[in-house]
Protein backbone atom coordinates (compact mmCIF):
# COMPACT_ATOMS: atom_id res chain seq x y z
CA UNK A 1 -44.42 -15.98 -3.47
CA UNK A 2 -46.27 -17.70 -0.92
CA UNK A 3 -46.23 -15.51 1.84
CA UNK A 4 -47.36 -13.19 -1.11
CA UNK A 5 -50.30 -15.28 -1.40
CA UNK A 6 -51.58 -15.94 2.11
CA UNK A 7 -52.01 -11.78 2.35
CA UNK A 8 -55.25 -11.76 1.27
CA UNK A 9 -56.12 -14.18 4.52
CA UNK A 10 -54.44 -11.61 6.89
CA UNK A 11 -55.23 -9.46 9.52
CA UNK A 12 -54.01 -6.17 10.92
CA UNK A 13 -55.03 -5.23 14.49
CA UNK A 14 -55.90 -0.85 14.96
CA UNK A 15 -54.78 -0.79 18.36
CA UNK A 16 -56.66 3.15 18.14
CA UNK A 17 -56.25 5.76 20.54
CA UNK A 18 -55.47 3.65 23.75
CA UNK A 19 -55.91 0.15 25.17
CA UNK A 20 -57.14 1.05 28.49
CA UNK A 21 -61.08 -0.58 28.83
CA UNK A 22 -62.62 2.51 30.98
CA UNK A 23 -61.24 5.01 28.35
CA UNK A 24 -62.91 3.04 25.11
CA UNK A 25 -66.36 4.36 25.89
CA UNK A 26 -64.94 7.97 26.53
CA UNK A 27 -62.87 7.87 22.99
CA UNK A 28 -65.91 6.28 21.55
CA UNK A 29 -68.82 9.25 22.61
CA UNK A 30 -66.28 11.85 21.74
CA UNK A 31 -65.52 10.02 17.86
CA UNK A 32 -68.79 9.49 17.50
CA UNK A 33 -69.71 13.11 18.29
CA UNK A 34 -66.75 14.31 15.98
CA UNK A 35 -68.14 12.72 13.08
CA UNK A 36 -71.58 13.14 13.63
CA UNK A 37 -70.69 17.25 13.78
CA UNK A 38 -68.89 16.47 10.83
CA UNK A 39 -70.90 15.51 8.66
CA UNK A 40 -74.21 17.60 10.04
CA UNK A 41 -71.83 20.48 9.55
CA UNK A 42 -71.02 19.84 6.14
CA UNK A 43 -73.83 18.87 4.82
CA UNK A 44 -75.75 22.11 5.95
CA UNK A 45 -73.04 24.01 3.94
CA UNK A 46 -73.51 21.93 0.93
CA UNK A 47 -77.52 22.59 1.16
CA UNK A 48 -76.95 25.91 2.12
CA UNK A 49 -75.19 26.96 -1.05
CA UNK A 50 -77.52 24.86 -3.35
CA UNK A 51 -80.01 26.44 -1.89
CA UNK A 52 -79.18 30.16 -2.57
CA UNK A 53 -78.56 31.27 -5.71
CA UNK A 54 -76.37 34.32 -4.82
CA UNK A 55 -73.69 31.33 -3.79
CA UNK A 56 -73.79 29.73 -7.73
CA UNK A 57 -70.16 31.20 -8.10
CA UNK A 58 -67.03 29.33 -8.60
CA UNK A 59 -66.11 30.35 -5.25
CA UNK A 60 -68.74 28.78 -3.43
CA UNK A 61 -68.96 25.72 -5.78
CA UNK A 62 -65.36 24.44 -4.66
CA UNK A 63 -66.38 25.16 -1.36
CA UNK A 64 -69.39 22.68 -2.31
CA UNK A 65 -67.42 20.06 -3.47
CA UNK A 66 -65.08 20.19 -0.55
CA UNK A 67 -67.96 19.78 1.88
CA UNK A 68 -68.86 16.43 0.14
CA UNK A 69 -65.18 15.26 0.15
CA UNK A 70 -64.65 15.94 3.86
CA UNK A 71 -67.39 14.19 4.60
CA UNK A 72 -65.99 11.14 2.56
CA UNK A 73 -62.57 11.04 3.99
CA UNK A 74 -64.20 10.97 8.07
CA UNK A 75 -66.12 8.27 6.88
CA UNK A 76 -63.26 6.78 5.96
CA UNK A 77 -61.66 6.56 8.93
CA UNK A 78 -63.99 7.15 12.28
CA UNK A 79 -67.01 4.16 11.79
CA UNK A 80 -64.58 1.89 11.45
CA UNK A 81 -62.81 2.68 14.96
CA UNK A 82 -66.31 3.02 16.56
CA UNK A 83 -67.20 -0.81 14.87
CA UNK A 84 -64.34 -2.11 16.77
CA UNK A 85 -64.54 -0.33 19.40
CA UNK A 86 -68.61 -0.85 19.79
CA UNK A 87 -67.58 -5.07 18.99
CA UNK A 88 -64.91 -4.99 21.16
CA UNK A 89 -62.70 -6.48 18.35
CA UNK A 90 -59.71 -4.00 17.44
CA UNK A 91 -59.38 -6.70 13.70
CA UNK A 92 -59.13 -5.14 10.17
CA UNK A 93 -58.50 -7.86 7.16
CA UNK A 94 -55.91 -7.48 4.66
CA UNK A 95 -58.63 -6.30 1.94
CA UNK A 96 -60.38 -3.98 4.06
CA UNK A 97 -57.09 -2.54 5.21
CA UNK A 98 -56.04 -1.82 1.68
CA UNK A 99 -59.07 -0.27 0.74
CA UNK A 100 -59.22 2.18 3.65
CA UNK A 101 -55.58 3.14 2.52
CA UNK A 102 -56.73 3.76 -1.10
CA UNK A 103 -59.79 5.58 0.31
CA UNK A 104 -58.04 7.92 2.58
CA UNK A 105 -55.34 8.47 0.05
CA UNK A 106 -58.02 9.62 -2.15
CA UNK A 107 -59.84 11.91 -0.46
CA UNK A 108 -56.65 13.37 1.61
CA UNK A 109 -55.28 13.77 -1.95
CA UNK A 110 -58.52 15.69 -3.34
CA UNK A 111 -58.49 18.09 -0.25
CA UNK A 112 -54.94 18.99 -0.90
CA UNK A 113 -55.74 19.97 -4.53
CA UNK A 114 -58.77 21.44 -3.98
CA UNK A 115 -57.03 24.19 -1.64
CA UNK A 116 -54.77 24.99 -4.55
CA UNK A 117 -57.61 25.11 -7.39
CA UNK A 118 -60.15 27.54 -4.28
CA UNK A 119 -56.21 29.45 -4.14
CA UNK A 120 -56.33 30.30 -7.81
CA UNK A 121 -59.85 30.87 -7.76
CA UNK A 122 -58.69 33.61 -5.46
CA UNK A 123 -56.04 34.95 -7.26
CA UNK A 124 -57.99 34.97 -10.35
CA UNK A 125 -61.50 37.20 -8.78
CA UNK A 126 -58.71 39.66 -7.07
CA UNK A 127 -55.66 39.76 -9.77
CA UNK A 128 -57.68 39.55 -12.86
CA UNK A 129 -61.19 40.25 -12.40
CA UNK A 130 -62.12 41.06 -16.01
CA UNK A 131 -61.30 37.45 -17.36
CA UNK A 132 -62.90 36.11 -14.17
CA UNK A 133 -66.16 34.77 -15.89
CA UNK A 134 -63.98 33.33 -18.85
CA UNK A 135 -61.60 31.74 -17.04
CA UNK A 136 -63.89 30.57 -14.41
CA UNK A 137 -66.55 28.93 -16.57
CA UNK A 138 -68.91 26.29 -15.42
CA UNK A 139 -67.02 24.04 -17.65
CA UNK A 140 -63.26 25.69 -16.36
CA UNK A 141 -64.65 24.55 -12.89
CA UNK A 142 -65.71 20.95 -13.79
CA UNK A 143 -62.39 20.27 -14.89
CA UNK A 144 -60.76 21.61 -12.48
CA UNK A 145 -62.72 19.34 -10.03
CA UNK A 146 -62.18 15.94 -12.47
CA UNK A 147 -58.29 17.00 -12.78
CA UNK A 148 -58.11 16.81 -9.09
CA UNK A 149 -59.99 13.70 -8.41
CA UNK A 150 -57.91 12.48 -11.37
CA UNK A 151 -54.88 13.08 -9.74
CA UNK A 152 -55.88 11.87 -5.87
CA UNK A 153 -57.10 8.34 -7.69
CA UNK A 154 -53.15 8.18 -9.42
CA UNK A 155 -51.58 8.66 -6.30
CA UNK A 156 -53.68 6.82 -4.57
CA UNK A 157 -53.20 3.92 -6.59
CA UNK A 158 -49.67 3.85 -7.26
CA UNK A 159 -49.50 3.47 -3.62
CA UNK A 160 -51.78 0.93 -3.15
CA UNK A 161 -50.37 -1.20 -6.65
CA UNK A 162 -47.12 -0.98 -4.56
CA UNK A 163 -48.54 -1.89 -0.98
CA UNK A 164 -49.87 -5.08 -2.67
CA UNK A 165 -46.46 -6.27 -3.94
CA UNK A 166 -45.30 -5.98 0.00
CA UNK A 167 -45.21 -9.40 1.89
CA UNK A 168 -46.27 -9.27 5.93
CA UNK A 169 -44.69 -11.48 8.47
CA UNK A 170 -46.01 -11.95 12.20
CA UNK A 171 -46.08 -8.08 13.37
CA UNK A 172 -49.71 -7.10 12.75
CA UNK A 173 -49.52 -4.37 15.21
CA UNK A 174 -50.74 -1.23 13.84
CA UNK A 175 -50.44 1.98 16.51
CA UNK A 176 -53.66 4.08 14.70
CA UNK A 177 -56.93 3.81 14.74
CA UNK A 178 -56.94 3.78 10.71
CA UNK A 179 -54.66 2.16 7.78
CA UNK A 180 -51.79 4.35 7.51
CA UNK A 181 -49.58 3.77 4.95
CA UNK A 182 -46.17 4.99 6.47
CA UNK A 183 -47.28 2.42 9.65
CA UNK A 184 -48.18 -0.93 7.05
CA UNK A 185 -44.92 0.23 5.50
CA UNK A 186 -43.14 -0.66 8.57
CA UNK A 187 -44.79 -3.96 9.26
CA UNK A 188 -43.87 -5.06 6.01
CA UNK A 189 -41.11 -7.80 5.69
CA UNK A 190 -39.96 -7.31 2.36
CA UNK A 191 -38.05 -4.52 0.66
CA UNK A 192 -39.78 -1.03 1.13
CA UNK A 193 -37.30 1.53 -0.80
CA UNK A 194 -39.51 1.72 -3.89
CA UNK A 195 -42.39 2.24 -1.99
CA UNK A 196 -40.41 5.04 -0.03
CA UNK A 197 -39.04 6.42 -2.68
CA UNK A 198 -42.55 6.64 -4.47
CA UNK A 199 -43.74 8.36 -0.78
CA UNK A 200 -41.38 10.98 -1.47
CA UNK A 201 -41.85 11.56 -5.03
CA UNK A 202 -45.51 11.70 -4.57
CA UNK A 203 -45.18 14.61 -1.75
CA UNK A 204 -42.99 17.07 -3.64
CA UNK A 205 -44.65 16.13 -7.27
CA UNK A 206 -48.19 16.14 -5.56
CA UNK A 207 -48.24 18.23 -2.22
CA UNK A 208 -45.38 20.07 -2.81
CA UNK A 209 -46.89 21.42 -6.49
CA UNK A 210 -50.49 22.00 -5.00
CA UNK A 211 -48.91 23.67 -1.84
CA UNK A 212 -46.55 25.95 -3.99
CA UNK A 213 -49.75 26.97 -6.26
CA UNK A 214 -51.41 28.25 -2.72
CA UNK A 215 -48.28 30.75 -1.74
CA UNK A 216 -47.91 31.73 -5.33
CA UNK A 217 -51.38 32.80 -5.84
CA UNK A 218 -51.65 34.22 -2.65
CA UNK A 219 -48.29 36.16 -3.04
CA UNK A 220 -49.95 37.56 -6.04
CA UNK A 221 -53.45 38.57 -4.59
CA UNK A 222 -51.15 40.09 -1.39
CA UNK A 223 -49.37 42.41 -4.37
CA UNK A 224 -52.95 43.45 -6.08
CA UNK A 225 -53.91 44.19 -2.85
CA UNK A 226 -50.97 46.26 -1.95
CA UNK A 227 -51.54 48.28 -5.13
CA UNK A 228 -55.46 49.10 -4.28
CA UNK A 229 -55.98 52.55 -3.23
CA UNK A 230 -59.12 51.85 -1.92
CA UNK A 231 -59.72 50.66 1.43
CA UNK A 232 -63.00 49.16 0.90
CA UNK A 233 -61.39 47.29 -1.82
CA UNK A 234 -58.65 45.96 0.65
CA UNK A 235 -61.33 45.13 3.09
CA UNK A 236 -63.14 43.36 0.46
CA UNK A 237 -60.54 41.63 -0.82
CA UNK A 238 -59.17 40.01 2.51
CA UNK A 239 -63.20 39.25 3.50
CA UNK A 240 -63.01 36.64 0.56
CA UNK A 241 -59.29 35.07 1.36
CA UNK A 242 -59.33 35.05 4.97
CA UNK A 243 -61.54 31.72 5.44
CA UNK A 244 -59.88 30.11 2.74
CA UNK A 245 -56.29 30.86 4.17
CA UNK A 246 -57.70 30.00 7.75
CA UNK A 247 -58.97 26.49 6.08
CA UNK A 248 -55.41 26.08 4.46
CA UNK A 249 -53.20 26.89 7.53
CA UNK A 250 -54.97 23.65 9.35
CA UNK A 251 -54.96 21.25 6.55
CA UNK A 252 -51.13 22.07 5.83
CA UNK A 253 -50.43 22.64 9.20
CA UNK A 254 -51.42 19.44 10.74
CA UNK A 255 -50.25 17.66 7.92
CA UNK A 256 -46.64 18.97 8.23
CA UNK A 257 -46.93 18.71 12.32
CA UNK A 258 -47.94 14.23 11.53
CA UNK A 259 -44.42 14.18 9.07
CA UNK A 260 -42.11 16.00 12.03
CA UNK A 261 -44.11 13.64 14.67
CA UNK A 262 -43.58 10.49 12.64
CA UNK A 263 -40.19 11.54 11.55
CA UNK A 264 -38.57 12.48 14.91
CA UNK A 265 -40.38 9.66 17.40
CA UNK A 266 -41.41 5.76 16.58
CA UNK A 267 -44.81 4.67 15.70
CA UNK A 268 -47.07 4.90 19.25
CA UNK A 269 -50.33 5.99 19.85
CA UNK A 270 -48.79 9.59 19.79
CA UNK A 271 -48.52 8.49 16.40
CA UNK A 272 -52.40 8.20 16.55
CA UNK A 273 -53.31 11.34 18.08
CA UNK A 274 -51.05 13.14 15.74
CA UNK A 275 -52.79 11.34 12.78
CA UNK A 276 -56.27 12.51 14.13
CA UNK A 277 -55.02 16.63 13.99
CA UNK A 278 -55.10 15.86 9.10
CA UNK A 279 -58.06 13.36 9.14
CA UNK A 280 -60.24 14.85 11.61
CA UNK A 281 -59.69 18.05 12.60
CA UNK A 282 -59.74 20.35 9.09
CA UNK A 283 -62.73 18.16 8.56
CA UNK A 284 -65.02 19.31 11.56
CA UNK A 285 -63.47 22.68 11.32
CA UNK A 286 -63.89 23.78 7.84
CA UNK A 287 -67.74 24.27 8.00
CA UNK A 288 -67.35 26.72 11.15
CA UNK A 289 -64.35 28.36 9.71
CA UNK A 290 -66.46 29.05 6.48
CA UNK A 291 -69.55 29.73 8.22
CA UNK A 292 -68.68 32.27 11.24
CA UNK A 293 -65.87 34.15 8.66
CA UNK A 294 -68.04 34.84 5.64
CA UNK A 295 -70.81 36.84 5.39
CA UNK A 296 -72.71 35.53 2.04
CA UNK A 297 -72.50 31.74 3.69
CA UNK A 298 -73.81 33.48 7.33
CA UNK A 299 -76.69 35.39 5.29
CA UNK A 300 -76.96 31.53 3.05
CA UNK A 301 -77.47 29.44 6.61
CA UNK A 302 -80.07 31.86 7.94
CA UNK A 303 -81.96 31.73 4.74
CA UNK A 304 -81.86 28.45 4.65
CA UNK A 305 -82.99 27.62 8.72
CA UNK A 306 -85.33 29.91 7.72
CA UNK A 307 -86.52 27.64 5.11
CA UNK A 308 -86.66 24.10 6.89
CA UNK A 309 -87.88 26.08 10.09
């Protein structure tokens, strides 16, 4: 109980991307860069499609909200890393550490449900257009959005409830340059099973549900499609899936590459680089995916350079 109690006084230490001195200033230009393209990129798509009124759809309002919650989860992860890096001081307490777990958990969490609600938002405007506007109501769409923040704040804290029952020992070493929780699971000196076993349960309940929802809809809309005589309609129907399937290749993608990295090799700063490929790369990639493979957001950034120009 008393090593319990001390936790709150500890401190972790990111050792980030590498601890070579002449390479800190490199990592830290091209982090700094990353994020700041990041969130300039994202932002322009959320003011983009507030901005035109032809992009008020369901579609485009996901696409909205997904903006904002990219944005949240890089700042999650990257000012911290270029703090330490710009102080020189590679420390994270106890408390901060926890919360950057609970954060990332959160908005990692939102992302991956947010891919499965734009999936049957899909599936819905191709496979059953004439129920579209019922079924995709303003209000449909809310809820949608508040079930999957509802769910990303569960998971996130049962993990964290259960992180905070772990003790730590001497080994503050941790090889990322954020709060991962499979890495503070390791440097944990009491019993991790539950904690495990809630890892697990999470992924196939969570993940594994959302992930299944995006090849089930998209089996479906691949059958409507099939069944369209028209090759317009094909065309048409592709046009609107192929940024969203583009956007869902990387998040899963690089997701599933950091579990066969962490699961086949120990935790090193390959560890790191591997980590950077969910949290950073969907989130500087989704605004050029979106914007150079759609027409109506291409038209909706002209319009609205036009506008501020």
């Amino acid at each position: 109980m008393e090593l319990r109690n001390q936790t709150a006084f500890l401190e972790f230490h990111l050792l980030g991307m590498t601890n070579d001195p002449k390479l800190q200033p490199l990592i830290y230009g091209i982090f700094l860069c990353i994020y700041l393209v990041t969130i300039l990129g994202n932002i322009v798509i959320f003011l983009a499609i507030c901005s035109d009124s032809h992009l008020h759809t369901p579609m485009y309002f996901f696409l909205s909200i997904l903006s904002i919650n990219d944005m949240c989860l890089s700042t999650s992860t990257i000012p911290k890393m270029l703090v330490n890096i710009q102080a020189q001081n590679n420390k994270i307490s106890y408390i901060q550490c926890i919360s950057q777990l609970s954060f990332v958990s959160i908005f990692s969490g939102m992302e991956n449900f947010l891919l499965a609600v734009m999936a049957y938002d899909r599936y819905v405007a191709i496979c059953k257009p004439l129920m579209y506007t019922i079924t995709m109501s303003p209000c449909c769409c809310a809820f949608f959005v508040l079930l999957c923040l509802l769910f990303s704040i569960l998971d996130a804290v049962l993990h964290t409830v259960m992180v905070l029952q772990l003790s730590f020992c001497t080994n503050m070493e941790i090889h990322n340059f954020f709060c991962e929780l499979a890495q503070i699971l390791k440097l944990a000196c009491s019993d991790t099973f539950l904690n495990n076993l809630l890892i697990f349960v999470a992924v196939f309940i969570f993940a594994g549900g959302a992930f299944s929802g995006v090849i089930l809809s998209y089996i479906y809309i691949l059958l409507s499609v099939f069944r369209m005589t028209s090759q317009t309609g094909k065309k048409k129907a592709f046009s609107t899936c192929t940024s969203h399937m583009s956007v869902v290749f990387l998040f899963y993608g690089t997701g599933l590459g950091v579990y066969f990295s962490s699961s086949e090799t120990e935790f090193t700063r390959h560890s790191a680089l591997a980590s950077v490929m969910y949290t950073v790369v969907p989130q500087i990639l989704n605004p050029f995916i979106y914007s150079l493979r759609n027409r109506d957001m291409k038209k909706a950034f002209q319009k609205f350079i036009g506008w501020i120009s």
